[in-house]
PDB file of N, CA and C in Angstrom:
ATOM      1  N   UNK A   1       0.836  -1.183   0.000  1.00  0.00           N
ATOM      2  CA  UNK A   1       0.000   0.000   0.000  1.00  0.00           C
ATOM      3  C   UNK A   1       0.878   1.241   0.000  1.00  0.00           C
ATOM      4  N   UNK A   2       0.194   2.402  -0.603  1.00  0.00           N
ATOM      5  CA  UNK A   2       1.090   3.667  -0.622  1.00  0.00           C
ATOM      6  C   UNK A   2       0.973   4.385   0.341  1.00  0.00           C
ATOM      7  N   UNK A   3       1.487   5.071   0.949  1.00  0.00           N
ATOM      8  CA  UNK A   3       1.415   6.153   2.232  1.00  0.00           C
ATOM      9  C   UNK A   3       0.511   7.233   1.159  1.00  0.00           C
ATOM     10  N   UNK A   4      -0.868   7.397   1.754  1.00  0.00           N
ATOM     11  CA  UNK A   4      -1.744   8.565   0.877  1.00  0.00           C
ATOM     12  C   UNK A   4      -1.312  10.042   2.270  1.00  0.00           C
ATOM     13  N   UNK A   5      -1.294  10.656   1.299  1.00  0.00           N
ATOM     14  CA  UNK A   5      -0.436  12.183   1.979  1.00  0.00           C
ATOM     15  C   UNK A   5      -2.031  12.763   2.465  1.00  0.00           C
ATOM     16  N   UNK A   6      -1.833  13.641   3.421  1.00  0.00           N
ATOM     17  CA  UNK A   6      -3.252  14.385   3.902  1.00  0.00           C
ATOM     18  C   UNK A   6      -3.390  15.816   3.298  1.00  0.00           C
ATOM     19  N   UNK A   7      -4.362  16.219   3.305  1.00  0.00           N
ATOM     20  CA  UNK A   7      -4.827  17.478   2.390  1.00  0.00           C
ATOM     21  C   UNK A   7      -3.907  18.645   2.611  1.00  0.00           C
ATOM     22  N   UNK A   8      -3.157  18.573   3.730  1.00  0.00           N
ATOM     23  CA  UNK A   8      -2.614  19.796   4.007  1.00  0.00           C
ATOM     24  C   UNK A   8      -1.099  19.449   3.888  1.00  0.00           C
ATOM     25  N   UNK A   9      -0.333  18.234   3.319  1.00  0.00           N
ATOM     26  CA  UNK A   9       0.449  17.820   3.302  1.00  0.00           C
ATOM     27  C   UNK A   9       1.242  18.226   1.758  1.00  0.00           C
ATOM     28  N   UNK A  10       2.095  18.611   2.010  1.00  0.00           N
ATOM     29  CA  UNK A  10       3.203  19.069   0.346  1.00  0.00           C
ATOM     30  C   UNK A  10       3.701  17.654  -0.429  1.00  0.00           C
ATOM     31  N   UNK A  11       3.274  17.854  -1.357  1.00  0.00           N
ATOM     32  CA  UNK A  11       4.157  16.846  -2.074  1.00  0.00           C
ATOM     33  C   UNK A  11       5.787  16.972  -2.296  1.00  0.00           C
ATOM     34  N   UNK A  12       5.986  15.899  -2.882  1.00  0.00           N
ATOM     35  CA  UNK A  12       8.076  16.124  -3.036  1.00  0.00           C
ATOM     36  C   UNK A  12       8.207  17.678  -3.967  1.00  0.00           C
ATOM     37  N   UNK A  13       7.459  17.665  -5.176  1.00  0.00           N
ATOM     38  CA  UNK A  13       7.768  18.632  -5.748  1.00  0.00           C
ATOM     39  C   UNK A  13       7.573  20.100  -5.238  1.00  0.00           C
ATOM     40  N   UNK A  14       6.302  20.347  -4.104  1.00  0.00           N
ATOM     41  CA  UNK A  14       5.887  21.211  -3.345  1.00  0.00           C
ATOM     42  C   UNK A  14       7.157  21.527  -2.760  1.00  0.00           C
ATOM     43  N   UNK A  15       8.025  20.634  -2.272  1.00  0.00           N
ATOM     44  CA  UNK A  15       8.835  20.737  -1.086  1.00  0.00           C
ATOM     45  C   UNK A  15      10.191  21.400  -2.149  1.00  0.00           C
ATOM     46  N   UNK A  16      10.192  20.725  -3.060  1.00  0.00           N
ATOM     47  CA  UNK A  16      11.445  21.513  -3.630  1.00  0.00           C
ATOM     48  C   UNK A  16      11.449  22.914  -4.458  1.00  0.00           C
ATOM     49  N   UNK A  17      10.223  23.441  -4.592  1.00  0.00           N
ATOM     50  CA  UNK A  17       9.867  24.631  -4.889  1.00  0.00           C
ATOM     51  C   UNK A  17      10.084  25.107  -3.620  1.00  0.00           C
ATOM     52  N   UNK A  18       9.442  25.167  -2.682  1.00  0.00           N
ATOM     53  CA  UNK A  18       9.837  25.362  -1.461  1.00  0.00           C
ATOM     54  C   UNK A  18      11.090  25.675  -0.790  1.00  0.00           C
ATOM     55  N   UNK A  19      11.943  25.071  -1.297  1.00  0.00           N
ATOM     56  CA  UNK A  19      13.183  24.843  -0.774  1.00  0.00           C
ATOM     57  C   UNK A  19      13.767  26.258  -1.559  1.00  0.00           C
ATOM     58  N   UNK A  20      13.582  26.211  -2.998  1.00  0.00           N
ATOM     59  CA  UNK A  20      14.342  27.112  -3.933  1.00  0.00           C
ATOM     60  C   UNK A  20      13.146  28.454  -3.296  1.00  0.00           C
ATOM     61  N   UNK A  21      12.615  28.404  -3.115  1.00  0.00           N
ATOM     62  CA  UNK A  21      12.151  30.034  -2.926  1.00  0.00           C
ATOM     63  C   UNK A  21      12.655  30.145  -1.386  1.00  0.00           C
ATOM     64  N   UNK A  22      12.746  29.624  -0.790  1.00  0.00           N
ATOM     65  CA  UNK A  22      12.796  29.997   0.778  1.00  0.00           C
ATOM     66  C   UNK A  22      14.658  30.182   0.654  1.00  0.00           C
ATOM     67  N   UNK A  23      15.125  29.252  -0.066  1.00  0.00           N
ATOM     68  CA  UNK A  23      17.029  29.626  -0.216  1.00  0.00           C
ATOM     69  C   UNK A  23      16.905  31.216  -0.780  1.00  0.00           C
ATOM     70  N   UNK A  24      15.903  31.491  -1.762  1.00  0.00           N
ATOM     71  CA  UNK A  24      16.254  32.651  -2.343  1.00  0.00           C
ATOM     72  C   UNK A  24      15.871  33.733  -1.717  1.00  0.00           C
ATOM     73  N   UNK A  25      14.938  33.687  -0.736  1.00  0.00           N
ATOM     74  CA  UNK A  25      14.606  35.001   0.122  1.00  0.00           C
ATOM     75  C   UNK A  25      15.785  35.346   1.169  1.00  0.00           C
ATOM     76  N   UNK A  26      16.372  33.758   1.608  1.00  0.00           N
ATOM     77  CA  UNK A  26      17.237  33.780   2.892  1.00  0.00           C
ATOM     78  C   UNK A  26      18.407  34.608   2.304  1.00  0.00           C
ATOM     79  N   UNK A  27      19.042  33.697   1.327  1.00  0.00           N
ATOM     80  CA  UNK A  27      20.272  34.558   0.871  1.00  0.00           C
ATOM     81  C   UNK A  27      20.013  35.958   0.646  1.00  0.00           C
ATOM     82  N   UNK A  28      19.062  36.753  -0.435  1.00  0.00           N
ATOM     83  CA  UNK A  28      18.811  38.305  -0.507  1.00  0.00           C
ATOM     84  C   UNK A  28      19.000  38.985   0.961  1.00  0.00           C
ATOM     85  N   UNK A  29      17.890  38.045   2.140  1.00  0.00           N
ATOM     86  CA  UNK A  29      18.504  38.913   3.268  1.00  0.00           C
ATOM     87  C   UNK A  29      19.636  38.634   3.928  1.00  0.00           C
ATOM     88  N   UNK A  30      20.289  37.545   3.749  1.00  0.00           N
ATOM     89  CA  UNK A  30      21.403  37.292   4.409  1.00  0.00           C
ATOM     90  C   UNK A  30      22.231  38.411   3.804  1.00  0.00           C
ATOM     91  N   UNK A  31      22.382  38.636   2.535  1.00  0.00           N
ATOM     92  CA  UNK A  31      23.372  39.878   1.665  1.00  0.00           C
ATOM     93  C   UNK A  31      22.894  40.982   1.950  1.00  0.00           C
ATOM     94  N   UNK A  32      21.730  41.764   2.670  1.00  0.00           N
ATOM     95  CA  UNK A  32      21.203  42.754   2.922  1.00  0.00           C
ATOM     96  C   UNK A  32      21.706  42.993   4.082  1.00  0.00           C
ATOM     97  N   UNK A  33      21.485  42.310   5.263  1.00  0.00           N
ATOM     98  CA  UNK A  33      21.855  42.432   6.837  1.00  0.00           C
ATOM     99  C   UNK A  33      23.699  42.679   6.385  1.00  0.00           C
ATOM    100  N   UNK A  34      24.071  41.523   5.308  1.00  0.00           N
ATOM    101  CA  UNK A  34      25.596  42.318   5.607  1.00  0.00           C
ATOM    102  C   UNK A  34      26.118  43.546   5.580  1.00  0.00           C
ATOM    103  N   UNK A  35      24.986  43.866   4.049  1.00  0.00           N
ATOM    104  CA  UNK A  35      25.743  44.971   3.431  1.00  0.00           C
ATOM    105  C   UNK A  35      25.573  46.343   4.100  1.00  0.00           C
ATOM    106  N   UNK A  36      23.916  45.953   4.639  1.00  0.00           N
ATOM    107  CA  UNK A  36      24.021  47.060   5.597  1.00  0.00           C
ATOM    108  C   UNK A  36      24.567  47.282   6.839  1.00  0.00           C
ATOM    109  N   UNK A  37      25.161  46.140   7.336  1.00  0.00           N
ATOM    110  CA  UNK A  37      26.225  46.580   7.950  1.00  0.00           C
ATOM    111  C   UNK A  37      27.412  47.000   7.974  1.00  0.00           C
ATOM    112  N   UNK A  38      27.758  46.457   6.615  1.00  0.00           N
ATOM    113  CA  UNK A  38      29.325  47.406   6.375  1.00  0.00           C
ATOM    114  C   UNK A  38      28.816  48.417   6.148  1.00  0.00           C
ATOM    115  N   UNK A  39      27.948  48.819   5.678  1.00  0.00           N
ATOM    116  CA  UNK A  39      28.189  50.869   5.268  1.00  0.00           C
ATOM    117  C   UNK A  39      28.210  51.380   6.558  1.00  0.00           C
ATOM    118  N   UNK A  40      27.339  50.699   7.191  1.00  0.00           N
ATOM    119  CA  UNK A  40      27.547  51.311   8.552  1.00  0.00           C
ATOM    120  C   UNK A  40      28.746  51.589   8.934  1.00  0.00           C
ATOM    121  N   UNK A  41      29.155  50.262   9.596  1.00  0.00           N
ATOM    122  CA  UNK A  41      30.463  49.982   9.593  1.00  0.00           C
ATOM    123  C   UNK A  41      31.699  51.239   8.958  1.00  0.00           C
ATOM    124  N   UNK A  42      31.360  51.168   7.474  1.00  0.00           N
ATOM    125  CA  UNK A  42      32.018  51.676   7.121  1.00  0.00           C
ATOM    126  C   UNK A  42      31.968  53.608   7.109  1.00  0.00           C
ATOM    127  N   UNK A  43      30.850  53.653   7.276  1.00  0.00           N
ATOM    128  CA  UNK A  43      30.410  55.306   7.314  1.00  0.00           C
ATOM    129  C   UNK A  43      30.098  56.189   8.718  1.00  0.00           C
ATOM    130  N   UNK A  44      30.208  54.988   9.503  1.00  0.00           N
ATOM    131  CA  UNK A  44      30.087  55.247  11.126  1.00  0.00           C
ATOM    132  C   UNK A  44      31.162  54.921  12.263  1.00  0.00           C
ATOM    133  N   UNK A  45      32.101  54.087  11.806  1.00  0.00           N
ATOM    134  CA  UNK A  45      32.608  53.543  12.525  1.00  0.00           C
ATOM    135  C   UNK A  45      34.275  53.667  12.392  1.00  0.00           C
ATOM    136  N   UNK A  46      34.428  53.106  10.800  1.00  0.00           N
ATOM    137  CA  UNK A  46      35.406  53.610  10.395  1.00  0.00           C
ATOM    138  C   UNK A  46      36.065  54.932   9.992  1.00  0.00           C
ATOM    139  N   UNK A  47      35.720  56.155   9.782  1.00  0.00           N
ATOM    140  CA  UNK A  47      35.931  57.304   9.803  1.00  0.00           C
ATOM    141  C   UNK A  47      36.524  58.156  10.893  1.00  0.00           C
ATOM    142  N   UNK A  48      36.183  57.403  11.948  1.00  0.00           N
ATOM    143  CA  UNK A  48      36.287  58.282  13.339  1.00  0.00           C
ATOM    144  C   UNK A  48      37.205  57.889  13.994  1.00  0.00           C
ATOM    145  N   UNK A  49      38.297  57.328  14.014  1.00  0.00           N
ATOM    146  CA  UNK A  49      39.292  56.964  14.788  1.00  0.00           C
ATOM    147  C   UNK A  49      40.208  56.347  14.020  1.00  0.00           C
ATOM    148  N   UNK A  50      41.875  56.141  14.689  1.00  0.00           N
ATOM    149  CA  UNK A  50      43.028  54.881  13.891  1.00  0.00           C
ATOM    150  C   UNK A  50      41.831  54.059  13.421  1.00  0.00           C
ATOM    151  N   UNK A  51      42.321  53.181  12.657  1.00  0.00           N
ATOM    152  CA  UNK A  51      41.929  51.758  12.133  1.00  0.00           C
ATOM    153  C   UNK A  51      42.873  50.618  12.834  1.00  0.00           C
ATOM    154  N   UNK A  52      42.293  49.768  13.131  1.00  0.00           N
ATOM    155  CA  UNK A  52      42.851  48.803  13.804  1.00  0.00           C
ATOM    156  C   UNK A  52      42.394  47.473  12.772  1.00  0.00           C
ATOM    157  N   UNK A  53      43.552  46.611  12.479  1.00  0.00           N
ATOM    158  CA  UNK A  53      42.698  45.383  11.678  1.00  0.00           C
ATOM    159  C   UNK A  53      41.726  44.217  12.273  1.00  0.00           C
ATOM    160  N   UNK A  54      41.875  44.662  13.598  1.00  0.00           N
ATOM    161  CA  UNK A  54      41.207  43.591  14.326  1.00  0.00           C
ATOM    162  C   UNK A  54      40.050  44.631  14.964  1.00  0.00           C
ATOM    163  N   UNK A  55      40.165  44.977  14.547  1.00  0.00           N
ATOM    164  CA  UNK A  55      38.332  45.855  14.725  1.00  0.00           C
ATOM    165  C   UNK A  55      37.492  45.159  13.666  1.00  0.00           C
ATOM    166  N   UNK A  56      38.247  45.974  12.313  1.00  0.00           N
ATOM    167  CA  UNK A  56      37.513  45.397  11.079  1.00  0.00           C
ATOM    168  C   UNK A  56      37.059  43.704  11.388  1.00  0.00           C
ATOM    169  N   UNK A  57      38.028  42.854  11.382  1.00  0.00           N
ATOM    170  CA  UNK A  57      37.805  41.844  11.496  1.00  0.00           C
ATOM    171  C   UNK A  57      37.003  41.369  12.447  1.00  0.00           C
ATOM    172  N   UNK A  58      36.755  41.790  13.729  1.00  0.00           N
ATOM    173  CA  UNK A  58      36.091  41.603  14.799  1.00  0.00           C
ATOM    174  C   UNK A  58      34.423  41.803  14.099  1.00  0.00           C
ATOM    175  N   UNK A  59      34.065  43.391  13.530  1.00  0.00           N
ATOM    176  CA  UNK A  59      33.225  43.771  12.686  1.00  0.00           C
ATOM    177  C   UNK A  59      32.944  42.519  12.041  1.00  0.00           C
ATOM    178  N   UNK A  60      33.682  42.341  11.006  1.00  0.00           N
ATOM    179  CA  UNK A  60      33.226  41.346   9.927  1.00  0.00           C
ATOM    180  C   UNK A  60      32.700  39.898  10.254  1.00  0.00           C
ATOM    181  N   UNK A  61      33.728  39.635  11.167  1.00  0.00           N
ATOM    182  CA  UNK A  61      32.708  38.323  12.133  1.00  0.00           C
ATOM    183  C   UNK A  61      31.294  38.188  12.642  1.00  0.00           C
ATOM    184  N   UNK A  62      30.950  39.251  13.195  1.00  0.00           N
ATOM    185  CA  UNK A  62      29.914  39.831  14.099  1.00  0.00           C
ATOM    186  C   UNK A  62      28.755  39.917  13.016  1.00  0.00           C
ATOM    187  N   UNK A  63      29.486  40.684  11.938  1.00  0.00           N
ATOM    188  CA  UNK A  63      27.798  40.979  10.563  1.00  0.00           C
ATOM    189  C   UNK A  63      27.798  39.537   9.988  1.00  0.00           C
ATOM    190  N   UNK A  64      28.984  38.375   9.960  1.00  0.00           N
ATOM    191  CA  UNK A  64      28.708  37.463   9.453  1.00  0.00           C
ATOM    192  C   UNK A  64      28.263  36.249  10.023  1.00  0.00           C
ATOM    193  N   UNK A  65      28.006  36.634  11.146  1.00  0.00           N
ATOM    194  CA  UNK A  65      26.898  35.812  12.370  1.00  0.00           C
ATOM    195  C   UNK A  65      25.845  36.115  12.249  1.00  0.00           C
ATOM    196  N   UNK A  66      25.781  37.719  12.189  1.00  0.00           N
ATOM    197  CA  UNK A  66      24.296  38.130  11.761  1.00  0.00           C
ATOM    198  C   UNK A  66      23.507  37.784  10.970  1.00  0.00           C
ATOM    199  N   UNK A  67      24.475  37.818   9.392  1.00  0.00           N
ATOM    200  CA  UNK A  67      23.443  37.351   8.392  1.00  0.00           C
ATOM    201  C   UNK A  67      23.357  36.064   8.594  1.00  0.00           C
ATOM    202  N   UNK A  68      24.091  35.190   9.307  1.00  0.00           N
ATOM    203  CA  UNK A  68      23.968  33.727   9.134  1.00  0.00           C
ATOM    204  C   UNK A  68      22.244  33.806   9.581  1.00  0.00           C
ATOM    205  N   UNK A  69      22.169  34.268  11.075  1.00  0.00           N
ATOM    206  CA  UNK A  69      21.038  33.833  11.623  1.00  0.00           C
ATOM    207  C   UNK A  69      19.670  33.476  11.704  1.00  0.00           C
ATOM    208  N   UNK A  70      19.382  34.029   9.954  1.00  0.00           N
ATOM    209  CA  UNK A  70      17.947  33.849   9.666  1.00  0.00           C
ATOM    210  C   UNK A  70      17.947  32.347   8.982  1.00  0.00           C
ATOM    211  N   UNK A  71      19.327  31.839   8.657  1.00  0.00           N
ATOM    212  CA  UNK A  71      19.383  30.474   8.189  1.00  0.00           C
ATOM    213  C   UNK A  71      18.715  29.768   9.797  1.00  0.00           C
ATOM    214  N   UNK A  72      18.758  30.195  10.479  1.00  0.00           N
ATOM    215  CA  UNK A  72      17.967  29.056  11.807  1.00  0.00           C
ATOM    216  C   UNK A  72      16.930  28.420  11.657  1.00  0.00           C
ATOM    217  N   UNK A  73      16.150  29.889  10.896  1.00  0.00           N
ATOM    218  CA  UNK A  73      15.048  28.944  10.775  1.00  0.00           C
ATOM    219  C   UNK A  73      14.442  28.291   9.330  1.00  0.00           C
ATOM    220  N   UNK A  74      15.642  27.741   8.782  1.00  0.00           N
ATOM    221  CA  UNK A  74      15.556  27.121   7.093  1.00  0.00           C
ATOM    222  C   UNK A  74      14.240  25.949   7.350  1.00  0.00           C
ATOM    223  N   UNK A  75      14.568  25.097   7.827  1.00  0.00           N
ATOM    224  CA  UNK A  75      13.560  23.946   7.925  1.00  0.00           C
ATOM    225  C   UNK A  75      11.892  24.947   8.533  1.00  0.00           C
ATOM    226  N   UNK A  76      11.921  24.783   9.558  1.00  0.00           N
ATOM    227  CA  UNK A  76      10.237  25.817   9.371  1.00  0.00           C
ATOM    228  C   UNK A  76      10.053  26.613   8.695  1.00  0.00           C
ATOM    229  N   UNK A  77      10.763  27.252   7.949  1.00  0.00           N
ATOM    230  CA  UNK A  77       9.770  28.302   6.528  1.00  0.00           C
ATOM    231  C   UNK A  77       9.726  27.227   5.770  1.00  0.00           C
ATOM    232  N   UNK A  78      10.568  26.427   5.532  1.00  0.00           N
ATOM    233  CA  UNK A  78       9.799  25.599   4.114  1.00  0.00           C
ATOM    234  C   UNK A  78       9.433  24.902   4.629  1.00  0.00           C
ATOM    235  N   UNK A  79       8.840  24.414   5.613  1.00  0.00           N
ATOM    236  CA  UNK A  79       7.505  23.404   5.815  1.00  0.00           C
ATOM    237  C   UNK A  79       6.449  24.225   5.741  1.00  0.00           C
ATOM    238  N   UNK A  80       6.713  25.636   6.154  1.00  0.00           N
ATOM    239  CA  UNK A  80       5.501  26.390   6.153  1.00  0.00           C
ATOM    240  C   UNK A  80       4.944  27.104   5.096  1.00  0.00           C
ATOM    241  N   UNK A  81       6.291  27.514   3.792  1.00  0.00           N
ATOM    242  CA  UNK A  81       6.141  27.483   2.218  1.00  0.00           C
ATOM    243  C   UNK A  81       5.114  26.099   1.740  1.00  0.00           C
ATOM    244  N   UNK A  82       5.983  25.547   1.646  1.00  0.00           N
ATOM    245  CA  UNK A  82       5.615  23.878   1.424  1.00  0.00           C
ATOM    246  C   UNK A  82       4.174  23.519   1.184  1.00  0.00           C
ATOM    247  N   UNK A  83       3.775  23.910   2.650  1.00  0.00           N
ATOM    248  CA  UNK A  83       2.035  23.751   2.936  1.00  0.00           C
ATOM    249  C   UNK A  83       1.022  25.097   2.031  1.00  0.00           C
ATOM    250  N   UNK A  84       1.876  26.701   2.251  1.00  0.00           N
ATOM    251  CA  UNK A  84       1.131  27.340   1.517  1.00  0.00           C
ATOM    252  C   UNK A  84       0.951  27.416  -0.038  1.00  0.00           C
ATOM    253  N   UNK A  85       2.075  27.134  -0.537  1.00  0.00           N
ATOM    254  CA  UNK A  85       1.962  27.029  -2.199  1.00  0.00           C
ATOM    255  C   UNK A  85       2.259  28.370  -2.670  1.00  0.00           C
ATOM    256  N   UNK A  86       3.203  29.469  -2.592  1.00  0.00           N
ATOM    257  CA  UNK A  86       3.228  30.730  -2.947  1.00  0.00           C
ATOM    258  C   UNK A  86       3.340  30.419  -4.593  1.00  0.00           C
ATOM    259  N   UNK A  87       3.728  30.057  -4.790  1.00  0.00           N
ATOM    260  CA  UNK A  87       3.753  29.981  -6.585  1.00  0.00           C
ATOM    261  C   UNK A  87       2.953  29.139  -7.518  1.00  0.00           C
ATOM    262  N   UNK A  88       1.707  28.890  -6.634  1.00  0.00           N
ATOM    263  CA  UNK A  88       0.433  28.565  -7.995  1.00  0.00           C
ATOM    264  C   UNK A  88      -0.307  29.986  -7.846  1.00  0.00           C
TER     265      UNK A  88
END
């Protein structure tokens, strides 16, 4: 017998549409949270004092934790894509 899926349940192909739209929102903001943090960074922070390379770098760690963090929640948006269907 086949496992019959329930009405509110995504199919495989659901899930991999899913997957590609939810990668593509994450990354845009993952590159947004960075970038707006370097200008910052760079228009606030850097201007006003020596430069130290381990500032920058300290900086660059810090925005690249940041943008990581909306990857946390990869698996619940696309179960929750998945189920809504944004692209029929």
């Amino acid at each position: 017998m086949s496992q019959d899926r329930g009405p509110t349940e995504p199919s495989p192909s659901d899930r991999q549409q899913a997957h590609e739209y939810v990668v593509q929102r994450l990354a845009a903001l993952s590159a947004g949270i960075w970038a707006l943090g370097f200008f910052v960074f760079m228009v606030f922070v850097f201007p006003t004092g020596e430069f130290k390379p381990t500032v920058g770098i300290g900086v660059g760690m810090w925005l690249f934790a940041l943008a990581a963090l909306p990857w946390v929640g990869y698996r619940p948006f696309v179960d929750r894509v998945a189920r809504r269907h944004p692209w029929r």
